[in-house]
Protein backbone atom coordinates (compact mmCIF):
# COMPACT_ATOMS: atom_id res chain seq x y z
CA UNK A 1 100.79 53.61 118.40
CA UNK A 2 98.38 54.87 121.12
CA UNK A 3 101.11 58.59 121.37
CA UNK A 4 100.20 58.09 117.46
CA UNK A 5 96.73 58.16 117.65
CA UNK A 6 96.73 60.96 120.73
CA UNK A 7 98.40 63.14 118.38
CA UNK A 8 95.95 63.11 115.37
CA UNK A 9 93.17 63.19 117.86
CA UNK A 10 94.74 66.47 119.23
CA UNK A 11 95.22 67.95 115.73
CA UNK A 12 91.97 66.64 114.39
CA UNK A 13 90.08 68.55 117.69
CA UNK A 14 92.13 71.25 117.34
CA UNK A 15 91.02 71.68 113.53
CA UNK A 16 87.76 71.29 114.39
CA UNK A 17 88.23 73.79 117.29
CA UNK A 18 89.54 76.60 114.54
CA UNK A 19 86.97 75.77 111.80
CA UNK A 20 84.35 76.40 114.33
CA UNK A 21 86.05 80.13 115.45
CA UNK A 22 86.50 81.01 112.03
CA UNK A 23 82.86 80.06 110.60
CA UNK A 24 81.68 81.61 113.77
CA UNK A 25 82.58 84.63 112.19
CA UNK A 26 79.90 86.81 110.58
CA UNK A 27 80.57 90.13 108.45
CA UNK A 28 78.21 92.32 107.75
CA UNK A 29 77.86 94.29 104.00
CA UNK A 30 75.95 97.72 104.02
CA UNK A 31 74.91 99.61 100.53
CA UNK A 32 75.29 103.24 100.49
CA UNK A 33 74.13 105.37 97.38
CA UNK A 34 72.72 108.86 96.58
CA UNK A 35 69.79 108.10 99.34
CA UNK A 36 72.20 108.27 102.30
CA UNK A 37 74.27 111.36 101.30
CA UNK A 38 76.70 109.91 98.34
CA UNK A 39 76.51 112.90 95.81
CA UNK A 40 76.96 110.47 92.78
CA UNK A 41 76.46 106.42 93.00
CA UNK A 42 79.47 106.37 90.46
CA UNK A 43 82.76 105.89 92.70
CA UNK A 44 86.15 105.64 91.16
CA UNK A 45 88.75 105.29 93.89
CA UNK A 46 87.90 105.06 98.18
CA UNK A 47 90.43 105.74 100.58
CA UNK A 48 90.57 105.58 104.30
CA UNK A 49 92.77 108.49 105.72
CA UNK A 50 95.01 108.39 108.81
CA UNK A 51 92.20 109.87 111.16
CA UNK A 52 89.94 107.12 109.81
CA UNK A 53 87.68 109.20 107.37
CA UNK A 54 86.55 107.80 104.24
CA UNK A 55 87.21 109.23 101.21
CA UNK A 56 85.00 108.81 98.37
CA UNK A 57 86.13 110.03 94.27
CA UNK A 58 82.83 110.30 92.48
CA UNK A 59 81.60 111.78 89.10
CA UNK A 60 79.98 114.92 91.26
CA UNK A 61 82.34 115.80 93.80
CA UNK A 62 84.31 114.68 96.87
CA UNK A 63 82.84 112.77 99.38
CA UNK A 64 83.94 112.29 102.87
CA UNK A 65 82.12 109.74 105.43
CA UNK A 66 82.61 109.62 109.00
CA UNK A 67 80.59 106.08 109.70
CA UNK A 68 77.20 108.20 109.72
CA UNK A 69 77.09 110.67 107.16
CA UNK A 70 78.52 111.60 103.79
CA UNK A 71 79.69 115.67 103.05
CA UNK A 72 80.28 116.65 100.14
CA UNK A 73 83.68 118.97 100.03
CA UNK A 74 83.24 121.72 97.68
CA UNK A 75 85.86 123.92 96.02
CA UNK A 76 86.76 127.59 97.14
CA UNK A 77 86.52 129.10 93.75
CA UNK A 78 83.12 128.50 91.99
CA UNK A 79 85.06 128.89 88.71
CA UNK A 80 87.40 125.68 89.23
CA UNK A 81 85.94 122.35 88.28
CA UNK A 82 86.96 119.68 90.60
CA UNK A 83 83.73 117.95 90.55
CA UNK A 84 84.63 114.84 88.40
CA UNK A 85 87.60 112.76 90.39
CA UNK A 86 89.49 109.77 89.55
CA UNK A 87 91.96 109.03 91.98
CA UNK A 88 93.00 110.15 95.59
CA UNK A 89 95.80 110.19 97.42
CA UNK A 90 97.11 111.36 101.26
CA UNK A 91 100.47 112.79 101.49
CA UNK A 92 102.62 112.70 104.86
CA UNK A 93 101.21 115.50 105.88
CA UNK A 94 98.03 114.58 106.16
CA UNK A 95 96.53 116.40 102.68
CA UNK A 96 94.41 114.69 100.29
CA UNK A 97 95.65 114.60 97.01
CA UNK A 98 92.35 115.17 94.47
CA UNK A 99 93.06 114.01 90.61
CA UNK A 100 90.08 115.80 88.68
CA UNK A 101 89.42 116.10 85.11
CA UNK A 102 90.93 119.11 84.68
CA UNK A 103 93.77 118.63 86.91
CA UNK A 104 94.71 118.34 90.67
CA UNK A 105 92.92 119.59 93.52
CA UNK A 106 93.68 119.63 97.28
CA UNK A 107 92.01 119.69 100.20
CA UNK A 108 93.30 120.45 103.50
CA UNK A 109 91.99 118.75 106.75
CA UNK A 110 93.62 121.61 109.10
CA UNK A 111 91.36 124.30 106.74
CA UNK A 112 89.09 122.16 105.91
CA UNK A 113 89.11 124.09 102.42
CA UNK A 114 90.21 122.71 98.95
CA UNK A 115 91.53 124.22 96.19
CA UNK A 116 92.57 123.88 92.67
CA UNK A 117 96.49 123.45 92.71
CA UNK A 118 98.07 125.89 90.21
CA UNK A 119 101.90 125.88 90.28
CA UNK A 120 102.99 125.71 87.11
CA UNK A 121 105.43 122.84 85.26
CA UNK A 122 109.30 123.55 84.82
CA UNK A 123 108.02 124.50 81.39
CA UNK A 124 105.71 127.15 82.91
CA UNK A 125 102.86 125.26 82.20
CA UNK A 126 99.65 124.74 84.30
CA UNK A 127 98.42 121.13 84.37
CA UNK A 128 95.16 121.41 83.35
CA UNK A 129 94.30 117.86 82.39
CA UNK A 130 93.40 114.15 83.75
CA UNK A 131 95.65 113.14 86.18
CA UNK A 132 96.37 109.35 86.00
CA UNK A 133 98.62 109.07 88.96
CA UNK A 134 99.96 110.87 92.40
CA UNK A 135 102.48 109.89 94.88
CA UNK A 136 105.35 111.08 97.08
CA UNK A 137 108.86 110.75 96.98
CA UNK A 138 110.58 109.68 99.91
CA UNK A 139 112.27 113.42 100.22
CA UNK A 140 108.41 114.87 100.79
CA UNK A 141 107.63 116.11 96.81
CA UNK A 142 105.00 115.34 94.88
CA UNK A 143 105.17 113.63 91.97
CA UNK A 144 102.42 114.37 89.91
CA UNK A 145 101.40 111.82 86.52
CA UNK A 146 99.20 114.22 83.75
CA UNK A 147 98.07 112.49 80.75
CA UNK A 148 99.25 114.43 77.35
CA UNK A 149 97.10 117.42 77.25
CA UNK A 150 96.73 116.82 73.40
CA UNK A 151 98.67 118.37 70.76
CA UNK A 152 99.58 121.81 70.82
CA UNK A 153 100.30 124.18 68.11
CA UNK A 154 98.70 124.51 64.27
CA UNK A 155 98.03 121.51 62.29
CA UNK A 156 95.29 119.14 60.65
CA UNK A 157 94.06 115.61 62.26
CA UNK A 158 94.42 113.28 59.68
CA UNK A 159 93.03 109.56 61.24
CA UNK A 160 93.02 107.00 63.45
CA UNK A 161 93.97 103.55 63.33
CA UNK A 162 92.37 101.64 66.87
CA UNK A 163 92.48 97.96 67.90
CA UNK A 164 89.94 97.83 70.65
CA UNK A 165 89.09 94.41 72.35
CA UNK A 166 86.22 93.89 74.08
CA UNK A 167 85.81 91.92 77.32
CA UNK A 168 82.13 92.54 78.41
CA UNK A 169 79.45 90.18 76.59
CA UNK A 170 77.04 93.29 75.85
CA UNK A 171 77.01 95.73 73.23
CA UNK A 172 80.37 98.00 73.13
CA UNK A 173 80.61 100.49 70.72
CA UNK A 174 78.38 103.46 72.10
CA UNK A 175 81.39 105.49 73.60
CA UNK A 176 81.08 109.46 72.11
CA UNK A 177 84.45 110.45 70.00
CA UNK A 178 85.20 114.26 71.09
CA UNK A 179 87.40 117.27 69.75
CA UNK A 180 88.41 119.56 71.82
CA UNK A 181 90.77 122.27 70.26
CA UNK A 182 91.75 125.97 70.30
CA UNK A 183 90.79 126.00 74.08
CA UNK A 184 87.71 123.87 74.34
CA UNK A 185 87.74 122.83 78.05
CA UNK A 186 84.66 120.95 79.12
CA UNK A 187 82.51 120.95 75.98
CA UNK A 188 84.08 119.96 72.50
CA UNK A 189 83.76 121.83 69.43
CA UNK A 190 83.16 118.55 68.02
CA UNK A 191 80.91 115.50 69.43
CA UNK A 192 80.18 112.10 67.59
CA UNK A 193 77.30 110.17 68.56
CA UNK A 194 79.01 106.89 69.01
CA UNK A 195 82.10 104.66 68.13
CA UNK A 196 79.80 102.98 65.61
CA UNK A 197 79.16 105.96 63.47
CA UNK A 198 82.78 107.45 63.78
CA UNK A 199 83.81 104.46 61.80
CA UNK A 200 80.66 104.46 60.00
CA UNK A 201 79.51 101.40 60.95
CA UNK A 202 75.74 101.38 61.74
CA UNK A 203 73.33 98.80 63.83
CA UNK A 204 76.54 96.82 65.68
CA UNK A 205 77.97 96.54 62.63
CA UNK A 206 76.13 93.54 62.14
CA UNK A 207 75.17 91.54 59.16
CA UNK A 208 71.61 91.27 59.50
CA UNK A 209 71.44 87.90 57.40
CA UNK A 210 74.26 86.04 59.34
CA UNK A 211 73.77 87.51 62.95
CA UNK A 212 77.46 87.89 62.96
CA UNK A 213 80.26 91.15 63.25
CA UNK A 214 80.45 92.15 59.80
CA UNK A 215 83.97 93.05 58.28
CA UNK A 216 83.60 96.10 55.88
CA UNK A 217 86.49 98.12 54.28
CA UNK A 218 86.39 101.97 52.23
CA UNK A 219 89.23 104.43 51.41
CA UNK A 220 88.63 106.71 54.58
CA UNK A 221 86.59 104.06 56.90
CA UNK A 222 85.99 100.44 57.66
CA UNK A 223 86.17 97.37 60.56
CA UNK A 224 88.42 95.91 58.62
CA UNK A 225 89.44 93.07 61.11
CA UNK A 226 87.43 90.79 63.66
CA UNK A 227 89.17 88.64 66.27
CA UNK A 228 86.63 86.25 67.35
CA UNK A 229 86.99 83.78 70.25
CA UNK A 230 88.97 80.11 69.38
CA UNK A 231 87.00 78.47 72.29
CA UNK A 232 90.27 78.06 74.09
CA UNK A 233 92.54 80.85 75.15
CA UNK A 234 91.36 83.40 72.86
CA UNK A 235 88.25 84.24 75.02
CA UNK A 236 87.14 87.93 73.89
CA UNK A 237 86.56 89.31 70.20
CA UNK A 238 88.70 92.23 69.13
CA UNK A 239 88.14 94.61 66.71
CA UNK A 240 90.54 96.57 63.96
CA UNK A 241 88.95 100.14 63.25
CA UNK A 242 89.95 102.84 61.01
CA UNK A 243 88.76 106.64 60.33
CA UNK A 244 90.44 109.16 57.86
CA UNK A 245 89.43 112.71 57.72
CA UNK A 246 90.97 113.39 53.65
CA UNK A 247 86.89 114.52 52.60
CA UNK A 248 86.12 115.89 55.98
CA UNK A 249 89.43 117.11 57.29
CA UNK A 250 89.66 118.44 60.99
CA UNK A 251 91.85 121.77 61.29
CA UNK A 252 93.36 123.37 64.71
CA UNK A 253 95.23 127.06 65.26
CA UNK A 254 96.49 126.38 68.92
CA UNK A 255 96.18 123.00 70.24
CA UNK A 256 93.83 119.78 69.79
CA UNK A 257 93.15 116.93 72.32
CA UNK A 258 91.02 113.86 71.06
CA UNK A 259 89.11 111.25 73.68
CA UNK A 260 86.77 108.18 72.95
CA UNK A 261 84.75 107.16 75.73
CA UNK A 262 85.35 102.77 76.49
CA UNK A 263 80.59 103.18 76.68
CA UNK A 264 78.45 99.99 75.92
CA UNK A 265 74.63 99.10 77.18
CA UNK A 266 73.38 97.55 80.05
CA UNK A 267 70.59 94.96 79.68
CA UNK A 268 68.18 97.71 81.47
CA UNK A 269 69.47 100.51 78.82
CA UNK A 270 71.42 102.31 81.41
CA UNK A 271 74.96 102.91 80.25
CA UNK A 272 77.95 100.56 81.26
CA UNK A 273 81.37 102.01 81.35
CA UNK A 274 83.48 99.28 80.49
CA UNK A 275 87.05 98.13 80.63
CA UNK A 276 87.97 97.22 77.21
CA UNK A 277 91.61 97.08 76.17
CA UNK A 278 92.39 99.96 73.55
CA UNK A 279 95.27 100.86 71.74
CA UNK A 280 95.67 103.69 68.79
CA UNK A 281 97.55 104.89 66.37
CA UNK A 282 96.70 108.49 65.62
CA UNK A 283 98.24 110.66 62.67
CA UNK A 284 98.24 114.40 62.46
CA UNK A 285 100.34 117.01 60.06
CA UNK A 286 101.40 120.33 62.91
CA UNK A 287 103.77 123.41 62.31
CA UNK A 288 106.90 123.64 64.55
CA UNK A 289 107.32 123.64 67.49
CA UNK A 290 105.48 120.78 68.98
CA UNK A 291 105.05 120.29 72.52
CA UNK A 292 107.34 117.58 74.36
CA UNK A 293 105.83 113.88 73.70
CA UNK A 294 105.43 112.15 77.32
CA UNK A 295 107.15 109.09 78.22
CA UNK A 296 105.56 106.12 76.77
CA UNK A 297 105.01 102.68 79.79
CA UNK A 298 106.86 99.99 80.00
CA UNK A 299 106.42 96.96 77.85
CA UNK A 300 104.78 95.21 80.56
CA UNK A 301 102.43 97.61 80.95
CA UNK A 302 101.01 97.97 77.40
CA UNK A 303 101.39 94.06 76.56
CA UNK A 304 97.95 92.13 76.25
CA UNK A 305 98.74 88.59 77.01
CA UNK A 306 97.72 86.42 73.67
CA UNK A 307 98.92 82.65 73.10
């Protein structure tokens, strides 16, 4: 009884003993922005590289910090854009892997130069668009992920058809709808001036009587469908959204790439970029040849969970 009691005296002193070294403990949080060197206060992706640098992916530029000060890396040629970054990514040679808007950049830590990366595609094609992913094989190549860089050839958008579910309590629909076509690169030849009026919808499309999401359906636009939250596992309101362009119809010679931006309000008016779940269906009539359809994900990756 008394070896019994020894024991859990032991176990409870030592428990005490290890509560005390952990809560002992203290970490220490420190907020860096535009006022210590950060060129943008928007930050996608951070990485840490093998000489213990730290990489920063912002809307103006890369970043790199040493534990004192931010540089900004610039590109060699004025004339490539490699200002807005998603993603990094260091291969085994040490390189940092850049994923820009307009495709990948890299930068060199020998050099300490970057540059826009311009070998072309099997096709003979330049990749010239958002990159969504970069890794390395185990044999040393890079394999290089580049969203669909639109549709390319003649034709005529016809529509949309977009289920778009929300999962921010704020306002949603602000997000601009852009056409870029026949070689538009940063600026589109067409701009909306928010989801709302794309699918025109006007003032949240809310029924001012009821305070509620209105439902509203015409030949060529409408919200036709509202998901709203059961209280249980159906947490978020979704939204079904249509748009066809039969009155107003959108025409293309060489190639045509569409983008909605995912933009709602904060409560200070600032702009939130959110993560809503979107999915589309988008129609289109094009001459032949078309230009090879990428890969679609997995099931797993497109599924939304719903009970």
């Amino acid at each position: 009884m008394r070896q019994g009691i020894f024991r859990l005296l032991t176990a409870a002193v030592l428990s005490v003993t290890l509560n005390s070294a952990v809560s002992a403990r203290q970490f220490y949080f420190q907020h860096y922005d535009i006022k210590n060197g950060l060129s943008q206060n928007t930050v996608h992706h951070i990485l840490q590289d093998r000489q213990g640098f730290i990489w920063f992916a912002t809307k103006d530029g890369l970043n790199r910090f040493d534990g004192t000060k931010f540089r900004r890396i610039n590109v060699d040629n004025e004339d490539t854009d490699c200002s807005f970054i998603y993603t990094l990514f260091e291969d085994s040679t040490g390189k940092i892997w850049v994923s820009a808007s307009h495709g990948p950049c890299i930068y060199d830590p020998y050099t300490e130069r970057m540059s826009k990366f311009n070998r072309t595609t099997p096709d003979g094609e330049t990749i010239n668009t958002q990159i969504s992913h970069i890794t390395e094989a185990p044999d040393g190549r890079i394999i290089i992920t580049a969203e669909n860089d639109g549709v390319k050839g003649k034709g005529q958008y016809v529509g949309t058809y977009m289920a778009w579910r929300v999962n921010d309590n704020c306002w949603w629909g602000e997000g601009e709808i852009k056409f870029y076509m026949d070689g538009d690169k940063e600026y589109p030849t067409i701009c909306g001036t928010g989801a709302e009026d794309y699918f025109c919808g006007s003032y949240n499309f809310e029924n001012p009587k009821t305070r509620q999401y209105q439902e509203f359906t015409t030949p060529y636009a409408g919200m036709h469908q509202v998901i709203r939250p059961d209280g249980l596992y159906r947490a978020v309101t979704a939204f079904g959204l249509y748009r066809w362009h039969i009155l107003d119809p959108i025409r293309f010679d060489k190639n045509l790439k569409v983008t909605i931006q995912d933009l709602g309000w904060r409560h200070d008016g600032r702009y939130n970029n959110q993560e809503s779940d979107i999915s589309s269906t988008t129609f289109w009539y094009q001459t032949e040849p078309h230009a090879k359809f990428p890969a679609l994900p997995s099931k797993d990756e497109l599924e939304i969970p719903r009970w």
